[in-house]
Protein backbone atom coordinates (compact mmCIF):
# COMPACT_ATOMS: atom_id res chain seq x y z
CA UNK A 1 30.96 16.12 23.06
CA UNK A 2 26.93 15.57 23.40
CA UNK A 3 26.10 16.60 20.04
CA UNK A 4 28.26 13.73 19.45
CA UNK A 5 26.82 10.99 21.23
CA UNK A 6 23.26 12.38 19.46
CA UNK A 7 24.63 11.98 16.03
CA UNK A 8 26.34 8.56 16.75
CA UNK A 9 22.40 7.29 17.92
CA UNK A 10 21.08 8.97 15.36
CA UNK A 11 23.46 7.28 12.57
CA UNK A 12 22.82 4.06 14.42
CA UNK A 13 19.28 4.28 14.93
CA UNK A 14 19.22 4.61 11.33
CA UNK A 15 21.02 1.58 10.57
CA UNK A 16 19.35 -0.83 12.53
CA UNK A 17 15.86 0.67 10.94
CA UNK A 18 17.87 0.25 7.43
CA UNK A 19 18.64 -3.36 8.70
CA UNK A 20 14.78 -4.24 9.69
CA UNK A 21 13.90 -3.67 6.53
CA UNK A 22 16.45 -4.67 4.24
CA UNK A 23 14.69 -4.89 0.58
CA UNK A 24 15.89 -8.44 -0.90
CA UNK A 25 15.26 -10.60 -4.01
CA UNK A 26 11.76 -12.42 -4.19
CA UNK A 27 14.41 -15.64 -4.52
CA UNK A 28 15.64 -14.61 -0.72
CA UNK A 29 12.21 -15.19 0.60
CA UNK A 30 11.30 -18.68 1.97
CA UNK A 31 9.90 -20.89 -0.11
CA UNK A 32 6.18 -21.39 1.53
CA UNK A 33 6.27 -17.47 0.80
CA UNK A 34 7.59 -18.14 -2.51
CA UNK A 35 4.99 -21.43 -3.88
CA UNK A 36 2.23 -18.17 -1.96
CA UNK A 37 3.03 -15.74 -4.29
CA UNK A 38 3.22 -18.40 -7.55
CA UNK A 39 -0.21 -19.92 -7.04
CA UNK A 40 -2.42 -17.19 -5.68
CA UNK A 41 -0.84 -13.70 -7.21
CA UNK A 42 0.60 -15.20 -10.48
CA UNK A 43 -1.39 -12.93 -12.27
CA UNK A 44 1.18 -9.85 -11.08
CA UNK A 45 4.57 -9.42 -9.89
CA UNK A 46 6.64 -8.68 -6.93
CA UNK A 47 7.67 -5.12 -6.78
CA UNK A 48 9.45 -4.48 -4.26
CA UNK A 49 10.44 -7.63 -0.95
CA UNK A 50 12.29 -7.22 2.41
CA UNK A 51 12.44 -7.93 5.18
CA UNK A 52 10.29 -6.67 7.97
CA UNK A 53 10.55 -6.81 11.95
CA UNK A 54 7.02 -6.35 13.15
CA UNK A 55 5.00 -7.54 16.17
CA UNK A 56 8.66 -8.22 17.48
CA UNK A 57 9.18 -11.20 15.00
CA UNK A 58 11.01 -11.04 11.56
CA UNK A 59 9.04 -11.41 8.67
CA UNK A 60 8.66 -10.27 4.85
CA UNK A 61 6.81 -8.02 3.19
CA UNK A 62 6.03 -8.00 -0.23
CA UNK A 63 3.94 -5.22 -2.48
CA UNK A 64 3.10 -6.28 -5.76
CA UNK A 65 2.10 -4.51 -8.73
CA UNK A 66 -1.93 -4.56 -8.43
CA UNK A 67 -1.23 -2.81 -5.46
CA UNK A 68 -1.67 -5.98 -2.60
CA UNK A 69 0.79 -5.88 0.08
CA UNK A 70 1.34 -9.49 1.53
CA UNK A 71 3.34 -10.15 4.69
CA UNK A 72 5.01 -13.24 6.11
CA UNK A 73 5.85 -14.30 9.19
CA UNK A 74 9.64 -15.71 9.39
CA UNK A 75 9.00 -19.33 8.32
CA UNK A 76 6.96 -17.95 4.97
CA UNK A 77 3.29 -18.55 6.13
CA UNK A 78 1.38 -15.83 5.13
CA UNK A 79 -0.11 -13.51 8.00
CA UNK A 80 -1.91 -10.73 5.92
CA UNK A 81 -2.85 -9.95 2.40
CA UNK A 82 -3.89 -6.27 2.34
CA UNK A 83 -5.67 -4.71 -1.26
CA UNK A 84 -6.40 -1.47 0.36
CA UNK A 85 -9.83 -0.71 -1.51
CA UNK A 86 -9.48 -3.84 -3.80
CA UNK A 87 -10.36 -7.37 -3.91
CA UNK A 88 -8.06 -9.48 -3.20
CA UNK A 89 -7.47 -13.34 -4.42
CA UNK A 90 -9.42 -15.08 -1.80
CA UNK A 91 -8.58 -19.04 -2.82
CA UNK A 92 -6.17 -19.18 0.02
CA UNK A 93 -9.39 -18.28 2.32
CA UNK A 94 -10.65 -21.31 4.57
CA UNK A 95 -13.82 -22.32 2.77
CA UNK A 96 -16.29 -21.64 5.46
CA UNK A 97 -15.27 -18.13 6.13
CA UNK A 98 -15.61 -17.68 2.30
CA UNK A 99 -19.17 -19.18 2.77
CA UNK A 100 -20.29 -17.22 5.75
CA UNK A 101 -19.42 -13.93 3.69
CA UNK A 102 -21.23 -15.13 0.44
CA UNK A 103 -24.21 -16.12 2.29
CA UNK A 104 -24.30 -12.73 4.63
CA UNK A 105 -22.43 -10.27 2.40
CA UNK A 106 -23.08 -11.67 -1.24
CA UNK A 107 -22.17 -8.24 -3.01
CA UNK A 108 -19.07 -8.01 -1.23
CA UNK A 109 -15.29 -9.13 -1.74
CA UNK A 110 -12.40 -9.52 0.53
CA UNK A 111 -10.27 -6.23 0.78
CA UNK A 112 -8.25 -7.47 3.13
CA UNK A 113 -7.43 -10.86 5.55
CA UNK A 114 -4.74 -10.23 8.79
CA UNK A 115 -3.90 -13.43 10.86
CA UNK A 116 -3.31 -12.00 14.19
CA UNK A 117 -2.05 -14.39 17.32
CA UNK A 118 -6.17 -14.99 18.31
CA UNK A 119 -8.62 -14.54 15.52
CA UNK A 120 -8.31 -13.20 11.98
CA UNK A 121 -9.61 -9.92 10.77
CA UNK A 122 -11.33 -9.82 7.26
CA UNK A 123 -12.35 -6.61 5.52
CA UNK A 124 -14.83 -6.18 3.22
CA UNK A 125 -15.43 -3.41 0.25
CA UNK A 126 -18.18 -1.65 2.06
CA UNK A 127 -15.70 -1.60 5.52
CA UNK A 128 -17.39 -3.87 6.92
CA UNK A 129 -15.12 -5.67 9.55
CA UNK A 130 -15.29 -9.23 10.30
CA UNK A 131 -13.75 -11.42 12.62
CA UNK A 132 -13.22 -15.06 12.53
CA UNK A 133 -11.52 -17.47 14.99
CA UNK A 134 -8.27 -19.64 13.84
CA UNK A 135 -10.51 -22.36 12.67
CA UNK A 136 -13.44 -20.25 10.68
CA UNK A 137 -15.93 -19.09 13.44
CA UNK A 138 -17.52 -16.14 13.23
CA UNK A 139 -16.61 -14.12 16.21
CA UNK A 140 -17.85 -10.50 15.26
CA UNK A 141 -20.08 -9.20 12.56
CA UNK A 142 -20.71 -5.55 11.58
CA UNK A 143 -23.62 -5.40 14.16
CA UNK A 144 -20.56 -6.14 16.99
CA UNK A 145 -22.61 -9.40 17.14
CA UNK A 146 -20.74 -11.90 19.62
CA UNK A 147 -21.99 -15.81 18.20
């Protein structure tokens, strides 16, 4: 009888992981995420979308071909574009944090951009890590540099 009860949580353990992330159609996602993906990665396409539950909110996440992994937050605002090594697309940047890394870090490009709940974390091809407030500040520089 208790191997029982350990299959039936395994079996639905796996089902509710299967439900978290549920691949869908691109069409399925909402439409902010939708006009995202058109105007700033129309230059590849969507490989694989579904849907996500992370940092206890549903969202979508969507890898495209080039290799850039995009995720959504539930309404279709995008919270982090993610090239691994690569540059990514960076017109969807705020200006001035494009600025400050042109101006500091003029051989480097934008690997990666996550909007946390505080500040937003920007990687660069030589690792560096930045961090910006919501509206563009620098907050930390690769010298741990509070300004």
């Amino acid at each position: 009888m208790k191997s029982y009860h350990i299959v039936a949580l395994l079996l639905f353990s796996l089902a509710i992981s299967a439900n978290a992330q549920k691949k869908i159609e691109t069409t399925e996602l909402p439409k902010p995420a939708q006009e995202f993906l058109q105007k700033y990665f129309s230059y590849t396409t969507v490989v694989k979308a579904q849907k996500d539950a992370e940092h206890g909110e549903k969202g979508f996440e969507v890898k495209l071909k080039d290799g850039t992994e995009v995720e959504f937050w539930k309404d279709g605002s995008y919270r982090e574009v993610d090239g691994g090594k690569n540059p990514i697309s960076t017109d969807f940047i705020p200006a001035n944090i494009r600025d400050y890394i042109s101006k500091n870090y003029p051989n480097e490009k934008i690997t990666h951009i996550d909007y946390g709940h505080k500040d937003l974390d920007v990687d660069l091809t030589n690792s560096i890590d930045l961090e910006f407030s919501k509206d563009g500040k620098i907050l930390k520089d690769k010298n741990n540099i509070i300004k």
